[in-house]
N, C-alpha and C. Protein backbone atom coordinates (compact mmCIF):
# COMPACT_ATOMS: atom_id res chain seq x y z
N UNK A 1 134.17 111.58 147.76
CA UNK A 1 132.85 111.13 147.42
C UNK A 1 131.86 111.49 148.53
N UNK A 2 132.06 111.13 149.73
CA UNK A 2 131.12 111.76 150.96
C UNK A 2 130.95 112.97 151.06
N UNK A 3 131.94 114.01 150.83
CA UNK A 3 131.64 115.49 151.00
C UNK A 3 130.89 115.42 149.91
N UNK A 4 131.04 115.19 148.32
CA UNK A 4 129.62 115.76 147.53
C UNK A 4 129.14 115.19 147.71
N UNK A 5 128.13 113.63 148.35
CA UNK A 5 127.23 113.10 148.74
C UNK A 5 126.48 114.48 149.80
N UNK A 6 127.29 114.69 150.60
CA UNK A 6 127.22 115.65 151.64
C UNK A 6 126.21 117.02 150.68
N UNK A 7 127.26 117.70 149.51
CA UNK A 7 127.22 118.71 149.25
C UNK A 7 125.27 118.55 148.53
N UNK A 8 125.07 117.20 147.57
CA UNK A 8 124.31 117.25 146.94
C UNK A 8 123.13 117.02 148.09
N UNK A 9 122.91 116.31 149.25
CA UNK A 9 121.42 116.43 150.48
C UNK A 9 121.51 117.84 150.54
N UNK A 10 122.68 118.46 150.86
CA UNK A 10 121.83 120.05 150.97
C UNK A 10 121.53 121.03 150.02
N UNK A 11 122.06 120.60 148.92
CA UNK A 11 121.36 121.06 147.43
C UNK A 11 120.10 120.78 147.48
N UNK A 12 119.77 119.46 147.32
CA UNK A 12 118.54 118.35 147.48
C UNK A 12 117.14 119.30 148.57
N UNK A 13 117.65 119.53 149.70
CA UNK A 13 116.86 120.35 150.82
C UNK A 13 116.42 121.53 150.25
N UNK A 14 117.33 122.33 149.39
CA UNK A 14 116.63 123.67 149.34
C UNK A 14 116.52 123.59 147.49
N UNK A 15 116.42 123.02 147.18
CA UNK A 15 115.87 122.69 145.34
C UNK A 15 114.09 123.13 145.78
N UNK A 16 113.64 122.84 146.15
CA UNK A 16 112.31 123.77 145.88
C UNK A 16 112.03 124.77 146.15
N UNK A 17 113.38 126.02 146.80
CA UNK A 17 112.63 126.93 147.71
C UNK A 17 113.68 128.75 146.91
N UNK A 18 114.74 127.75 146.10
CA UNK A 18 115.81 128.49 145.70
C UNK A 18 116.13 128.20 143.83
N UNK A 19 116.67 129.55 143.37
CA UNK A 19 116.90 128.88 142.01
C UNK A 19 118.00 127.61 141.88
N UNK A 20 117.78 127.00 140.69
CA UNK A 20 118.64 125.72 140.13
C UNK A 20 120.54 125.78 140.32
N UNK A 21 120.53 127.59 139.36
CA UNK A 21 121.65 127.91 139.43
C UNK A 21 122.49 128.33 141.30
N UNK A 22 121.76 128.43 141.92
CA UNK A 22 121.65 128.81 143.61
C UNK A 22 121.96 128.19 143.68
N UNK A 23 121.02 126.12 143.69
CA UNK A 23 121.23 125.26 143.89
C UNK A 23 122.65 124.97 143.73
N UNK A 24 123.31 124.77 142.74
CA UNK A 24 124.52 124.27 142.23
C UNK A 24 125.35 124.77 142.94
N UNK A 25 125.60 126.11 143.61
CA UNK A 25 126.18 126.87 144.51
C UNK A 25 126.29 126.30 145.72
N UNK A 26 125.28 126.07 146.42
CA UNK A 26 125.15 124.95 147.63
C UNK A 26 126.07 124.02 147.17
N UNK A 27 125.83 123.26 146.44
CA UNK A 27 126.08 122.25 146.46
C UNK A 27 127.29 122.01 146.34
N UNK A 28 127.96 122.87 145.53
CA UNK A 28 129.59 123.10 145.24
C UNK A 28 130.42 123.54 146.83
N UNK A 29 129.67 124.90 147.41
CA UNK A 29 130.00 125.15 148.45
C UNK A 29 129.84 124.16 149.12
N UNK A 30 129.10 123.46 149.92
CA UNK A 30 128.66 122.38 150.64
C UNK A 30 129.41 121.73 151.06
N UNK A 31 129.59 120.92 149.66
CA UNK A 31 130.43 119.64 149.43
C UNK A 31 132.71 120.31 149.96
N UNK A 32 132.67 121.52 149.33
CA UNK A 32 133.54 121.92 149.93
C UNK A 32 134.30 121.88 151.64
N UNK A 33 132.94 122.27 151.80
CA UNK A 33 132.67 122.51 153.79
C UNK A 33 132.93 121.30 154.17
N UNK A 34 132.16 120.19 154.09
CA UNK A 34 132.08 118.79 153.92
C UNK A 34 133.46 118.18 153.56
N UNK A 35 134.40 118.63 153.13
CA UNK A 35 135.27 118.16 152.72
C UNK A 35 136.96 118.41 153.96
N UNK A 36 136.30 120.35 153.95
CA UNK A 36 137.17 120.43 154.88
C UNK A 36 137.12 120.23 156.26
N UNK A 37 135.68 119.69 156.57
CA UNK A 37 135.39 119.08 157.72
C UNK A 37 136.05 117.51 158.16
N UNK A 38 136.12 117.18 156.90
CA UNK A 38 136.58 115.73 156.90
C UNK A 38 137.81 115.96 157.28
N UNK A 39 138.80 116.81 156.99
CA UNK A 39 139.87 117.30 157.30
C UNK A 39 140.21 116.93 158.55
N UNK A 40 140.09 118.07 159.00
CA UNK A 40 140.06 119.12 160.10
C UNK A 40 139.83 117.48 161.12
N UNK A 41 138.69 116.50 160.84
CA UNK A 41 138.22 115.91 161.54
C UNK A 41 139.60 114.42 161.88
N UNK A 42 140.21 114.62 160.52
CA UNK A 42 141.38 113.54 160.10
C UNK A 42 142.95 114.03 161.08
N UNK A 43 142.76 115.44 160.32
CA UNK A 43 144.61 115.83 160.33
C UNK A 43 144.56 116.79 161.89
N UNK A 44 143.42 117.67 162.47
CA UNK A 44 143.91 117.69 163.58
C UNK A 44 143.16 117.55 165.03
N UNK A 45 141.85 117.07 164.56
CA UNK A 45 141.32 116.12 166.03
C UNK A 45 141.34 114.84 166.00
N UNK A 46 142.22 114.56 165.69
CA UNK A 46 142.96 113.05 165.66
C UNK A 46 141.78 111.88 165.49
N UNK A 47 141.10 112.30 164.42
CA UNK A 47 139.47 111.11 164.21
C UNK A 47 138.44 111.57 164.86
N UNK A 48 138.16 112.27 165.46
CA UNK A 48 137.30 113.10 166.43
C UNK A 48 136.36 113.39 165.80
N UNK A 49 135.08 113.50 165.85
CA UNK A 49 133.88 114.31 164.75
C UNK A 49 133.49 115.38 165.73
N UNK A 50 133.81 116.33 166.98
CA UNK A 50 133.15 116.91 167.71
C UNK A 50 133.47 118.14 166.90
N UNK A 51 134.72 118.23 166.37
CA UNK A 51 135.08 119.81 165.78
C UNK A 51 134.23 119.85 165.19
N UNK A 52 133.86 119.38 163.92
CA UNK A 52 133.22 119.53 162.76
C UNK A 52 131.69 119.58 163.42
N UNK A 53 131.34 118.46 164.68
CA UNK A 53 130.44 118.48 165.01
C UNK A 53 129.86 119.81 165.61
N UNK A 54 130.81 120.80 165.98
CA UNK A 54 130.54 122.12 166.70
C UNK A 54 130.51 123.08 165.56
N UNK A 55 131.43 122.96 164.63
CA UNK A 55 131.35 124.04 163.79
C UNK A 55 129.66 123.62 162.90
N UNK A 56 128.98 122.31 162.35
CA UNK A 56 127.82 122.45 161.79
C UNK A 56 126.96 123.12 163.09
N UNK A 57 127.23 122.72 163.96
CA UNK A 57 126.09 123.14 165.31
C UNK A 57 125.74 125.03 164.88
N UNK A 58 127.31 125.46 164.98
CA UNK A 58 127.32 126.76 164.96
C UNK A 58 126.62 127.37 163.58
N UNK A 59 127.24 126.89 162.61
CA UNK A 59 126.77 127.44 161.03
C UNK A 59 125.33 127.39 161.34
N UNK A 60 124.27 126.37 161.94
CA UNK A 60 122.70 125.94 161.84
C UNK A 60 122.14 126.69 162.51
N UNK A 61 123.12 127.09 163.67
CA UNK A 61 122.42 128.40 164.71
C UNK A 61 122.50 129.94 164.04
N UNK A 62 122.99 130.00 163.35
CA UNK A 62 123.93 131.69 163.10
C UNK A 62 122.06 131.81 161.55
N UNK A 63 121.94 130.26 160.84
CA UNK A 63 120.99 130.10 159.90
C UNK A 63 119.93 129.99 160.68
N UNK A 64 119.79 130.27 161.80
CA UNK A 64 117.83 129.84 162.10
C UNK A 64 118.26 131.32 162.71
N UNK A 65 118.96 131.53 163.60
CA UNK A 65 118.99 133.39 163.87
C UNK A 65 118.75 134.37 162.39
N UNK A 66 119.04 134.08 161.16
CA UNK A 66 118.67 134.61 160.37
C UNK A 66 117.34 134.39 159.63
N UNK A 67 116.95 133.33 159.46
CA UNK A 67 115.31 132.73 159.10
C UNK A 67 114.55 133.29 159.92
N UNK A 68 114.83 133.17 161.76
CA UNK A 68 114.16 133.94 162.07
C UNK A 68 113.81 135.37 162.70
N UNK A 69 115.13 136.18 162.03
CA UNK A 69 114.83 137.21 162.49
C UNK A 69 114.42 138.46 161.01
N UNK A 70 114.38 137.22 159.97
CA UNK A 70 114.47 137.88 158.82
C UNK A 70 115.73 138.89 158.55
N UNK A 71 117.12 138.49 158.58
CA UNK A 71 118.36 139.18 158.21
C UNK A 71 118.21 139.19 157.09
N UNK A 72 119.24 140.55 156.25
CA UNK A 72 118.86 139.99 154.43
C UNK A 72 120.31 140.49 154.50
């Protein structure tokens, strides 16, 4: 339930800027990521949120290097 809670805010964020069907994509993907973060965060940093916390860090940096360098 938290990963698609997860998946649907970042659907939610880019619903005005992207198509519907896009949308749903996020959101599916998302909630995925979100899920295996929960993982990762359970089965091998023993409750830890820093993994997951480094890997969103990384994904948000790799996305503003592309916003702003205009990558396509």
């Amino acid at each position: 339930m938290q990963s698609l809670l997860f998946g649907i805010l970042h659907g939610l964020l880019m619903f005005s800027f992207i198509p519907y069907g896009v949308v749903v994509l996020v959101v599916i993907a998302t909630a995925f990521v979100g899920y295996l973060m929960g993982w990762i965060n359970e089965r091998k940093s023993n409750g830890s949120i820093i993994t997951s916390w480094a890997i969103h860090s990384i994904v948000n940096l790799i996305a503003a290097f592309i916003a702003m360098f205009n990558i396509h």
